[in-house]
PDB file of N, CA and C in Angstrom:
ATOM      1  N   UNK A   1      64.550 -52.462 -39.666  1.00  0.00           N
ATOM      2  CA  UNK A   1      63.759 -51.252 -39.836  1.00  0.00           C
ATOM      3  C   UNK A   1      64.657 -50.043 -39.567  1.00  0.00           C
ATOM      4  N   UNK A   2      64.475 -49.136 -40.550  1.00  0.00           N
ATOM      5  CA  UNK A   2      65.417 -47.546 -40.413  1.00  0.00           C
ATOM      6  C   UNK A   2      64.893 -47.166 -39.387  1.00  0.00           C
ATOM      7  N   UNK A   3      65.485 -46.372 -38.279  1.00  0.00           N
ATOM      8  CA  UNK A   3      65.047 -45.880 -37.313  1.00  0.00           C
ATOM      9  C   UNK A   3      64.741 -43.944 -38.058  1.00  0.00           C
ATOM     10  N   UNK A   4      63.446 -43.475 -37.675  1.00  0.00           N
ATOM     11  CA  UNK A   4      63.317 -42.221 -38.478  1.00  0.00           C
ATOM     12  C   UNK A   4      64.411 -41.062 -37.944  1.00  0.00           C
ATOM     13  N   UNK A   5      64.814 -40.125 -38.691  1.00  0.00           N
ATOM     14  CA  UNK A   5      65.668 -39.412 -38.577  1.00  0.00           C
ATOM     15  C   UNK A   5      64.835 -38.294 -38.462  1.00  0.00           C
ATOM     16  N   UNK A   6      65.475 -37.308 -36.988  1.00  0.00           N
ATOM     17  CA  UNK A   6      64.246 -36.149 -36.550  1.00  0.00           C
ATOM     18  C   UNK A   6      65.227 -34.898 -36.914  1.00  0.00           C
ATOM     19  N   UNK A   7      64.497 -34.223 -37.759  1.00  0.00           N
ATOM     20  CA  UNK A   7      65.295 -32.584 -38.007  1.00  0.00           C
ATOM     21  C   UNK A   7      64.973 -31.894 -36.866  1.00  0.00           C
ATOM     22  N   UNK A   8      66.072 -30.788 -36.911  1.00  0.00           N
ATOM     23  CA  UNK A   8      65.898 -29.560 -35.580  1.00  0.00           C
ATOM     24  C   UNK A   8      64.648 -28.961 -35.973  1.00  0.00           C
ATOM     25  N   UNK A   9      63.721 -28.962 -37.026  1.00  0.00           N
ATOM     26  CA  UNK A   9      62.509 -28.251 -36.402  1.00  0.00           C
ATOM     27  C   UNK A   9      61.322 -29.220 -36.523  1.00  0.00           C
ATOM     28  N   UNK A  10      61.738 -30.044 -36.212  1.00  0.00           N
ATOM     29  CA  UNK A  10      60.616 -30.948 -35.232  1.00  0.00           C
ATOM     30  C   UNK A  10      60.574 -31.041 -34.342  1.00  0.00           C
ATOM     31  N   UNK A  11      61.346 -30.410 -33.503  1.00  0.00           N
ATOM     32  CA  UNK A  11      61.353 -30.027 -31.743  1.00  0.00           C
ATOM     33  C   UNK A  11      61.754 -28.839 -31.478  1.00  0.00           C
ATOM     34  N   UNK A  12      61.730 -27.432 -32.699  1.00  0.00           N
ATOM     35  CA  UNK A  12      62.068 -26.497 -32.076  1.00  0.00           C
ATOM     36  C   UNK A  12      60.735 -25.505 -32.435  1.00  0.00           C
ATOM     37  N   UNK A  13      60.341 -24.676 -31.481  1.00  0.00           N
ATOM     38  CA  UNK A  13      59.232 -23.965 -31.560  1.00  0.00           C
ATOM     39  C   UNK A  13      59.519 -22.315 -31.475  1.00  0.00           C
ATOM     40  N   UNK A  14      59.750 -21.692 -32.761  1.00  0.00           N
ATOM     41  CA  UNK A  14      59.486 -20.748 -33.005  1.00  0.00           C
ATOM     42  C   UNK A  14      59.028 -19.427 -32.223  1.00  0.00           C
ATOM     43  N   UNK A  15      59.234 -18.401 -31.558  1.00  0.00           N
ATOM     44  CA  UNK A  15      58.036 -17.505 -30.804  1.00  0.00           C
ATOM     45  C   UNK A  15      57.955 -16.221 -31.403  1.00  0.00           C
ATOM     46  N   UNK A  16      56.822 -16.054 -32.076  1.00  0.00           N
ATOM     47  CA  UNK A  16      56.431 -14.864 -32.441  1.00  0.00           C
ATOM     48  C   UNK A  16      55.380 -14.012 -32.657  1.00  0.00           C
ATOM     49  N   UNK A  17      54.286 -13.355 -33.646  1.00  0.00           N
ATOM     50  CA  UNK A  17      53.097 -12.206 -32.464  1.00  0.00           C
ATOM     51  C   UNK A  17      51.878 -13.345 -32.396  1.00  0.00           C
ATOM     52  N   UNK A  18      51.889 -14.760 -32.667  1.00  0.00           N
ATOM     53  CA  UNK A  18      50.449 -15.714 -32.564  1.00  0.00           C
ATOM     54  C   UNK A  18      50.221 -15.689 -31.030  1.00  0.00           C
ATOM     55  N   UNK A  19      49.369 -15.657 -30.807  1.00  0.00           N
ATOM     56  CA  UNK A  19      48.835 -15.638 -29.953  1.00  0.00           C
ATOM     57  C   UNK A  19      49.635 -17.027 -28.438  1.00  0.00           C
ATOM     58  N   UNK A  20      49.545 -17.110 -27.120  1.00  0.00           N
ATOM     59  CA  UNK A  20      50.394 -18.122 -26.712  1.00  0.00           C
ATOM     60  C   UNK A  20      49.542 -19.189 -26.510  1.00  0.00           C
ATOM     61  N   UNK A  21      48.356 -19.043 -26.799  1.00  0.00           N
ATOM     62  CA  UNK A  21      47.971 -20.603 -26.880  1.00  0.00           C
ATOM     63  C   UNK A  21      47.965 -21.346 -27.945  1.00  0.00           C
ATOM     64  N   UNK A  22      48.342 -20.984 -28.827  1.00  0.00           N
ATOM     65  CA  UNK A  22      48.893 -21.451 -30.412  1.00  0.00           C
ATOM     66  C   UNK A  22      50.087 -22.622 -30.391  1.00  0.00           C
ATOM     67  N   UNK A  23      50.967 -21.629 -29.225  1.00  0.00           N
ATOM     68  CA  UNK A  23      52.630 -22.333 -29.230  1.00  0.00           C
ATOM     69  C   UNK A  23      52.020 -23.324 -28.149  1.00  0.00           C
ATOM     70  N   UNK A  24      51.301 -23.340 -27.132  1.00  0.00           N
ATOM     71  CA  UNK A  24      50.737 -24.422 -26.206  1.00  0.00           C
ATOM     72  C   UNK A  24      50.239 -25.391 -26.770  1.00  0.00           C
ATOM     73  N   UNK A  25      49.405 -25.322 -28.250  1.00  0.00           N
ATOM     74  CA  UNK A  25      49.082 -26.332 -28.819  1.00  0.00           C
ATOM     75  C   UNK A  25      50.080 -27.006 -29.920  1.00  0.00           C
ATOM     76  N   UNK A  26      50.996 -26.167 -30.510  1.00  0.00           N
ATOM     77  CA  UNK A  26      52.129 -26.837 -31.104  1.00  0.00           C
ATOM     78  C   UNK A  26      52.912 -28.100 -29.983  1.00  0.00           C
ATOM     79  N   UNK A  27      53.142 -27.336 -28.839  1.00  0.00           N
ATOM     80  CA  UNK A  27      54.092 -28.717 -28.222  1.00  0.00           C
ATOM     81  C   UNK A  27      53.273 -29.433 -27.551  1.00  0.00           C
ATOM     82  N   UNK A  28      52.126 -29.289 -27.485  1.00  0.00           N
ATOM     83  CA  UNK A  28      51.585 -30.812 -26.778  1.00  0.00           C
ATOM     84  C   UNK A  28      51.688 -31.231 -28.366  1.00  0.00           C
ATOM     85  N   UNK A  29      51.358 -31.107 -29.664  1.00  0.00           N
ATOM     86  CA  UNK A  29      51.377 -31.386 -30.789  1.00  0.00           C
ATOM     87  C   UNK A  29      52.741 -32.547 -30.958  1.00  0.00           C
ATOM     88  N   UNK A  30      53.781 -31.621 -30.668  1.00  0.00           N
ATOM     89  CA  UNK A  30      54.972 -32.462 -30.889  1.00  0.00           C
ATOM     90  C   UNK A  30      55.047 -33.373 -29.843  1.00  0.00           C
ATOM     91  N   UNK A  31      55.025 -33.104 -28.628  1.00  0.00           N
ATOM     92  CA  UNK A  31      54.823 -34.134 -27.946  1.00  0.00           C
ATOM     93  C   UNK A  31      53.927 -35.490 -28.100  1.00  0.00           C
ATOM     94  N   UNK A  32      53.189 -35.621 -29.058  1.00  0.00           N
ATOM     95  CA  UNK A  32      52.195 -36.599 -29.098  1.00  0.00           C
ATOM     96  C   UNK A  32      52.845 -37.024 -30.076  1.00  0.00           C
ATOM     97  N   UNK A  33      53.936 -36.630 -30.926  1.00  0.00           N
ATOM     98  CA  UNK A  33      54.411 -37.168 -32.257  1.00  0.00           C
ATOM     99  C   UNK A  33      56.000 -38.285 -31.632  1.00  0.00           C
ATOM    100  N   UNK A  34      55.908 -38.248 -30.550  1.00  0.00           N
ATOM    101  CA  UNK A  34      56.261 -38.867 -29.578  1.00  0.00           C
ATOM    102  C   UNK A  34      58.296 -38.308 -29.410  1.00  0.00           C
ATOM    103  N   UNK A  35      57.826 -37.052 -29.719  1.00  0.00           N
ATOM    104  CA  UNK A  35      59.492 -36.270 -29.004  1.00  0.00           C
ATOM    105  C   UNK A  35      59.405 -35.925 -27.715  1.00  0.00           C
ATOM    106  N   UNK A  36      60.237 -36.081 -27.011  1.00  0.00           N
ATOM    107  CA  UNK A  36      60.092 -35.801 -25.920  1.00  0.00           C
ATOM    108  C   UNK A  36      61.022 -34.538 -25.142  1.00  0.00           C
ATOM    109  N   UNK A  37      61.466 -33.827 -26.065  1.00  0.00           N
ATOM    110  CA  UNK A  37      62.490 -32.851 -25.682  1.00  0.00           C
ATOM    111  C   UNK A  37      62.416 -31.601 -26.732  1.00  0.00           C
ATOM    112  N   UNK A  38      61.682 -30.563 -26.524  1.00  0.00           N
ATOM    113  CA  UNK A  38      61.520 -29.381 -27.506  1.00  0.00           C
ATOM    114  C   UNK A  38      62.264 -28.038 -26.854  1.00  0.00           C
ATOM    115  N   UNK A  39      62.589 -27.235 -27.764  1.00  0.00           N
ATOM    116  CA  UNK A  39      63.445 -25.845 -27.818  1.00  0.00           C
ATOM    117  C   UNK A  39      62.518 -24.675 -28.174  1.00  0.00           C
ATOM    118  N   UNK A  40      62.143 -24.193 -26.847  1.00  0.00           N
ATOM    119  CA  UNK A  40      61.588 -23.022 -27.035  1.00  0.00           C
ATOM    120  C   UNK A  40      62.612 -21.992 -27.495  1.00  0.00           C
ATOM    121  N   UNK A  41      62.389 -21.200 -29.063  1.00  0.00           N
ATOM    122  CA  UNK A  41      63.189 -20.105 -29.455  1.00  0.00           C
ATOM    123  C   UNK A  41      62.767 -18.857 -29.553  1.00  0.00           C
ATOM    124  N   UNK A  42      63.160 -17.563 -29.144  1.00  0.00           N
ATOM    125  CA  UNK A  42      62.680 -16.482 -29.449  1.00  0.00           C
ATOM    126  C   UNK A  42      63.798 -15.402 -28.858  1.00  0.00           C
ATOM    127  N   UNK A  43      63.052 -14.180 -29.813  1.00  0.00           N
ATOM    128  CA  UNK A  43      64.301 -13.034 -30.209  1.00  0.00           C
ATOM    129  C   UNK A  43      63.823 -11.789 -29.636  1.00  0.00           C
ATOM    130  N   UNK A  44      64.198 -10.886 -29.464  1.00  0.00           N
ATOM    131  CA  UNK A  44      64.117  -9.382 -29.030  1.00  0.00           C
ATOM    132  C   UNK A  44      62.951  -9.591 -28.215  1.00  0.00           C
ATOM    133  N   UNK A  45      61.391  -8.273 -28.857  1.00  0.00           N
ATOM    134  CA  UNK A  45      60.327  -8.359 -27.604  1.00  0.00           C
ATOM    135  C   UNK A  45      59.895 -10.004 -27.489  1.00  0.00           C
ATOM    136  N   UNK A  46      59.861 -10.950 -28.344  1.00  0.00           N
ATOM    137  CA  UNK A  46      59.309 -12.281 -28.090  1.00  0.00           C
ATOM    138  C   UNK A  46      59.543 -12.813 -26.918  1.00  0.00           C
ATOM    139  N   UNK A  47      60.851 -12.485 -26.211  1.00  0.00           N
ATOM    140  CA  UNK A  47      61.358 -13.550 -25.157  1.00  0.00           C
ATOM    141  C   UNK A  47      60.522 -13.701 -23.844  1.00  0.00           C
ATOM    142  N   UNK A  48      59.622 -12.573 -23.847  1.00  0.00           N
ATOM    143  CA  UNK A  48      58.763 -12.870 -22.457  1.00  0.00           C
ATOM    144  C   UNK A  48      57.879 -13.691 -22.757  1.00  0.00           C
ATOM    145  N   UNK A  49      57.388 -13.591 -24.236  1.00  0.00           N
ATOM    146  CA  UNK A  49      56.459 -14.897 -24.458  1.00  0.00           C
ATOM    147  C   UNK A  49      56.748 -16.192 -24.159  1.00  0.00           C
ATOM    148  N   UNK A  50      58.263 -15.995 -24.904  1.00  0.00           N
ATOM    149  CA  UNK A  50      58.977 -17.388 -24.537  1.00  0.00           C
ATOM    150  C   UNK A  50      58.876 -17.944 -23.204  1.00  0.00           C
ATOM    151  N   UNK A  51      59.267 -17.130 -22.519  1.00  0.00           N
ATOM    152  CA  UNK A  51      59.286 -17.594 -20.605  1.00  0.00           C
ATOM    153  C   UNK A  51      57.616 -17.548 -20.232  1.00  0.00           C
ATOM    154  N   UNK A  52      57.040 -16.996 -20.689  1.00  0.00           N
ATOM    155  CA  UNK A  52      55.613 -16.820 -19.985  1.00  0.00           C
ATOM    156  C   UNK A  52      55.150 -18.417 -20.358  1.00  0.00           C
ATOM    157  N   UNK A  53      55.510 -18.762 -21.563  1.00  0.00           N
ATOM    158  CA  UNK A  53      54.801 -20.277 -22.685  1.00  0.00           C
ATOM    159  C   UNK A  53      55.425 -21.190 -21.491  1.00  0.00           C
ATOM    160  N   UNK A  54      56.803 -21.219 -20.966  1.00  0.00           N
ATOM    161  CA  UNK A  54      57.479 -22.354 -20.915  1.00  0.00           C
ATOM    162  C   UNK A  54      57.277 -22.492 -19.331  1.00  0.00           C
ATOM    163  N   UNK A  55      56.508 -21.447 -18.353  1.00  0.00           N
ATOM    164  CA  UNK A  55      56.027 -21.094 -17.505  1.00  0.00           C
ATOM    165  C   UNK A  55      54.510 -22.284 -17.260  1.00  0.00           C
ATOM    166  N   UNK A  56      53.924 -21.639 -18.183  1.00  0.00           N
ATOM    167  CA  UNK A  56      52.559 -21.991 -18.429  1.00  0.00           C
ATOM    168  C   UNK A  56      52.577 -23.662 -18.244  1.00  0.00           C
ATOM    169  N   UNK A  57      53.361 -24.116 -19.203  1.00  0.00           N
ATOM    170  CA  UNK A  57      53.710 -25.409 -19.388  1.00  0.00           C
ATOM    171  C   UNK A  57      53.974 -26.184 -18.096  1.00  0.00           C
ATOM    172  N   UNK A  58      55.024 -25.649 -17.204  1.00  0.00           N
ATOM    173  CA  UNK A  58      55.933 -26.097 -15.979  1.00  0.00           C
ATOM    174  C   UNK A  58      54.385 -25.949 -15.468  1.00  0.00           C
ATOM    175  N   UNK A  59      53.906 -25.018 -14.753  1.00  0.00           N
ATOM    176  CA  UNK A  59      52.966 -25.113 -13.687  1.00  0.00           C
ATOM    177  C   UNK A  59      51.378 -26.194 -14.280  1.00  0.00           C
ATOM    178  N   UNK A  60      51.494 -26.302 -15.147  1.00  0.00           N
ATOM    179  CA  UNK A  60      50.246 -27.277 -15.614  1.00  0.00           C
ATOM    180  C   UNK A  60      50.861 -28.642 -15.296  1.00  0.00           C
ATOM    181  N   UNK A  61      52.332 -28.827 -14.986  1.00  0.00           N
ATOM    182  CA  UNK A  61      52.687 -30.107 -14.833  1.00  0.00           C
ATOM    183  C   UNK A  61      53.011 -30.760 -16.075  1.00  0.00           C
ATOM    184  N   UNK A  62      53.143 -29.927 -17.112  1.00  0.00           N
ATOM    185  CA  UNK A  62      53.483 -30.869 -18.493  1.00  0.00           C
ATOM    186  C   UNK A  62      55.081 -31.209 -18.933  1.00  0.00           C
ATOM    187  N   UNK A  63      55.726 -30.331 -17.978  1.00  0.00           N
ATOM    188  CA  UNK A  63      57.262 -29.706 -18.560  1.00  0.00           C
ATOM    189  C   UNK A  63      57.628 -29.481 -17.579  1.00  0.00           C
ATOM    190  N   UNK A  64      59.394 -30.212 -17.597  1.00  0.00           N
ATOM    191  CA  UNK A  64      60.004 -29.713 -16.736  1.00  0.00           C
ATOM    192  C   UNK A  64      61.163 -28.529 -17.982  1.00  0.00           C
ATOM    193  N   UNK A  65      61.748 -27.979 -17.371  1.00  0.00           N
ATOM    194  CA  UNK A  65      62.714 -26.735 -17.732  1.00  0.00           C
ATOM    195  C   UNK A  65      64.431 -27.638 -17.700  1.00  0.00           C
ATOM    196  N   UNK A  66      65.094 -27.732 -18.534  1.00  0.00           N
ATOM    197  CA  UNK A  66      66.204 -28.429 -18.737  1.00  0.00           C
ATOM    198  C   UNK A  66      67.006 -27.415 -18.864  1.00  0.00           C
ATOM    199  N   UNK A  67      66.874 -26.824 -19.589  1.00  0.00           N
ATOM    200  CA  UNK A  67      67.975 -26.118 -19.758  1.00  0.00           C
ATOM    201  C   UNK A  67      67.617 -24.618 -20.297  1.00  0.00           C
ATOM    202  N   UNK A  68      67.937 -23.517 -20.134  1.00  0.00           N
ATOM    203  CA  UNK A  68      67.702 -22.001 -20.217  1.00  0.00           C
ATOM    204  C   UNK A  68      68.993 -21.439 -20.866  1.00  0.00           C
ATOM    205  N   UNK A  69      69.341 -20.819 -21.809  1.00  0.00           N
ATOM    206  CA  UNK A  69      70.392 -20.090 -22.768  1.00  0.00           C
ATOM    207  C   UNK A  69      69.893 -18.590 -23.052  1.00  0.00           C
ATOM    208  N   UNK A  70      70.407 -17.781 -22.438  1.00  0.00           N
ATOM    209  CA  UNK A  70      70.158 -16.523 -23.209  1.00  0.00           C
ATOM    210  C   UNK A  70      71.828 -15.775 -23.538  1.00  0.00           C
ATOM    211  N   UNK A  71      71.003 -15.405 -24.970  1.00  0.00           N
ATOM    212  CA  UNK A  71      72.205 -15.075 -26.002  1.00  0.00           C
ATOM    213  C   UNK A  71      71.961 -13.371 -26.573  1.00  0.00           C
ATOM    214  N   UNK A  72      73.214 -13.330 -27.289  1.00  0.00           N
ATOM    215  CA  UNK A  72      73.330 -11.997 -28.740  1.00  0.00           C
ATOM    216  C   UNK A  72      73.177 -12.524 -29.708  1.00  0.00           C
ATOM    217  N   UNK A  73      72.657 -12.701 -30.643  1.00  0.00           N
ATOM    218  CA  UNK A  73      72.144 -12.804 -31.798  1.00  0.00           C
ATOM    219  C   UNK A  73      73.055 -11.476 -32.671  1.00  0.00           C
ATOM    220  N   UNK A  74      73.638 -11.830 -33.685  1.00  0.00           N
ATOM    221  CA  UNK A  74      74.356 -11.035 -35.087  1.00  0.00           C
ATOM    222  C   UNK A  74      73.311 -11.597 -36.121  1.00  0.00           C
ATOM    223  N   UNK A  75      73.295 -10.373 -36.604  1.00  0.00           N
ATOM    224  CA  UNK A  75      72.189 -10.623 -38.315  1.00  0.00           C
ATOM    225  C   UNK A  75      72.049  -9.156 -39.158  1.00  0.00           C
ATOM    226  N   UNK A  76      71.889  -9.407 -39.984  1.00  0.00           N
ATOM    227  CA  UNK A  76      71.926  -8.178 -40.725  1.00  0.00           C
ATOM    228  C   UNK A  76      70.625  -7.324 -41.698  1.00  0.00           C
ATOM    229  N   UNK A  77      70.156  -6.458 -41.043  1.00  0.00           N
ATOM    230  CA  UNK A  77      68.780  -6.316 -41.229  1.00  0.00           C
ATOM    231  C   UNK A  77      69.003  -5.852 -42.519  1.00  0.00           C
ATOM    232  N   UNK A  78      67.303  -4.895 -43.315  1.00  0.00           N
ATOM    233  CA  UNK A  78      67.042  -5.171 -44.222  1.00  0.00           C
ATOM    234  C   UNK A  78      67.917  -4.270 -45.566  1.00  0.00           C
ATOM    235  N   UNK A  79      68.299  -3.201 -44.456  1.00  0.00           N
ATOM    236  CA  UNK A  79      69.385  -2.642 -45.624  1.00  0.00           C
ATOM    237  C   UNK A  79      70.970  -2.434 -45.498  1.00  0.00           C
ATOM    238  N   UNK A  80      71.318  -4.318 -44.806  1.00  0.00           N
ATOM    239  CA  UNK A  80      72.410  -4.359 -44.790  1.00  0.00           C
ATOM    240  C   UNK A  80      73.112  -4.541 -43.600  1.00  0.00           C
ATOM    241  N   UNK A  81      72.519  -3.819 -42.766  1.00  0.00           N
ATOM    242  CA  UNK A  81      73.761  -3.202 -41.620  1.00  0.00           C
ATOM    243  C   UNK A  81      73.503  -4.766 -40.318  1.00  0.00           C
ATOM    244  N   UNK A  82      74.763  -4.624 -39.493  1.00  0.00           N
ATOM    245  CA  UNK A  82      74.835  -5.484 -38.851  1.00  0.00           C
ATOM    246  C   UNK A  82      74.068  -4.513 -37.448  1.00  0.00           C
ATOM    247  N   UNK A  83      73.178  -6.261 -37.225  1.00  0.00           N
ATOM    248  CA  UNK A  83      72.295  -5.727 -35.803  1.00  0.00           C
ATOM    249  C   UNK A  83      72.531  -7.107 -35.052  1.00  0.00           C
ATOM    250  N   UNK A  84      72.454  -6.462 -33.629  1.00  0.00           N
ATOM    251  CA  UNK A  84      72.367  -7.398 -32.763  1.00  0.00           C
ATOM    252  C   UNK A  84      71.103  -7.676 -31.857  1.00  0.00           C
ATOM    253  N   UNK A  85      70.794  -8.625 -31.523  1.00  0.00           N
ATOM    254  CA  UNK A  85      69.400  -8.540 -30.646  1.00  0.00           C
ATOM    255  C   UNK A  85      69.485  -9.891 -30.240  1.00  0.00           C
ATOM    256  N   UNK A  86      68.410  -9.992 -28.685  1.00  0.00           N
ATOM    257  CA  UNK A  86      68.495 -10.518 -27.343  1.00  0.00           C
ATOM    258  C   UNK A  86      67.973 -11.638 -28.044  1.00  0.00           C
ATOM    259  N   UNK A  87      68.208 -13.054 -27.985  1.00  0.00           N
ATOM    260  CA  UNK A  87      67.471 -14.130 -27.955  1.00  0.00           C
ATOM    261  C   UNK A  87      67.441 -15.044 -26.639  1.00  0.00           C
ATOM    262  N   UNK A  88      66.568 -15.811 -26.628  1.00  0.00           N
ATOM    263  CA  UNK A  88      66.682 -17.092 -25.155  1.00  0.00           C
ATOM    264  C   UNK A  88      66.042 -18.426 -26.173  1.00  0.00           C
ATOM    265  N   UNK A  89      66.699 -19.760 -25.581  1.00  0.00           N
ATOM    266  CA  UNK A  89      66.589 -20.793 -25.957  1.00  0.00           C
ATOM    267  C   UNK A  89      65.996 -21.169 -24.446  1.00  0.00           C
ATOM    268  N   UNK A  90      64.616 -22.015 -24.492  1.00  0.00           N
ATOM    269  CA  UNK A  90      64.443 -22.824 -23.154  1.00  0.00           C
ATOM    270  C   UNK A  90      64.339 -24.334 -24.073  1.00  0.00           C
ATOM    271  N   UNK A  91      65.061 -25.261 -23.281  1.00  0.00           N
ATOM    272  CA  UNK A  91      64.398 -26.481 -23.608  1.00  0.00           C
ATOM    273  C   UNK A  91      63.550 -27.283 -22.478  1.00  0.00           C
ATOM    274  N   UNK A  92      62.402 -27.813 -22.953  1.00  0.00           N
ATOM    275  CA  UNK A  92      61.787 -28.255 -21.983  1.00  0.00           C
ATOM    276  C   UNK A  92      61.787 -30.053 -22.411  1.00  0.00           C
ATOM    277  N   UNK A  93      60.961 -30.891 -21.282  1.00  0.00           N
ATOM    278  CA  UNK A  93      60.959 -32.414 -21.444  1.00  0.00           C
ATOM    279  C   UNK A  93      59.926 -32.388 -21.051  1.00  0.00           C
ATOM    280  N   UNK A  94      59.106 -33.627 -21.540  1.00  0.00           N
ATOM    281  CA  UNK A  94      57.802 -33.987 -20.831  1.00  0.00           C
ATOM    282  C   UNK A  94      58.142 -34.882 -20.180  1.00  0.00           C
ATOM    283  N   UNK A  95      56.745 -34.291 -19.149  1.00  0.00           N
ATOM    284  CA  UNK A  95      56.707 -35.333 -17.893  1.00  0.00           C
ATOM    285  C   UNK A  95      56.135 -36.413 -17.910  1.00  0.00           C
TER     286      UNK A  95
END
């Protein structure tokens, strides 16, 4: 039997203006699809969501916090010019 092959966004979760119990129901989501290791991602104002989500998670007992990355992000907005802006990666594991 092939063992299934998992792409990076089947464990990486997106953060942006949905609401945060949306992203709370995405990773128990993935978690039930039986991954056990997801990447909270988010950019400029998003990142408090990010930490507030991955917060939420830890104190309910669902998630522990593995690993925390905050970065610069290069990209080039819409008329061209090079911009930089704040991102954070959390990865979390279920418990």
């Amino acid at each position: 039997m092939e063992e299934e092959k998992k792409t990076l966004e089947d464990n990486v979760v997106l953060i942006g203006n949905k609401p945060l119990k949306v992203y709370s129901y995405s990773i128990k989501t993935i978690f039930e699809k039986g991954i056990n290791e997801i990447t909270i991602s988010a950019r400029g104002k998003h990142i408090l969501k990010a930490i507030n989500l991955s917060e939420f998670l830890k104190r309910s007992k669902e998630v522990d916090v593995k690993e925390l990355t905050v970065m610069t992000e290069d990209f080039k907005d819409q008329d061209g010019k090079d911009k930089k802006v704040s991102a954070i990666r959390i990865v979390v594991s279920k418990i």
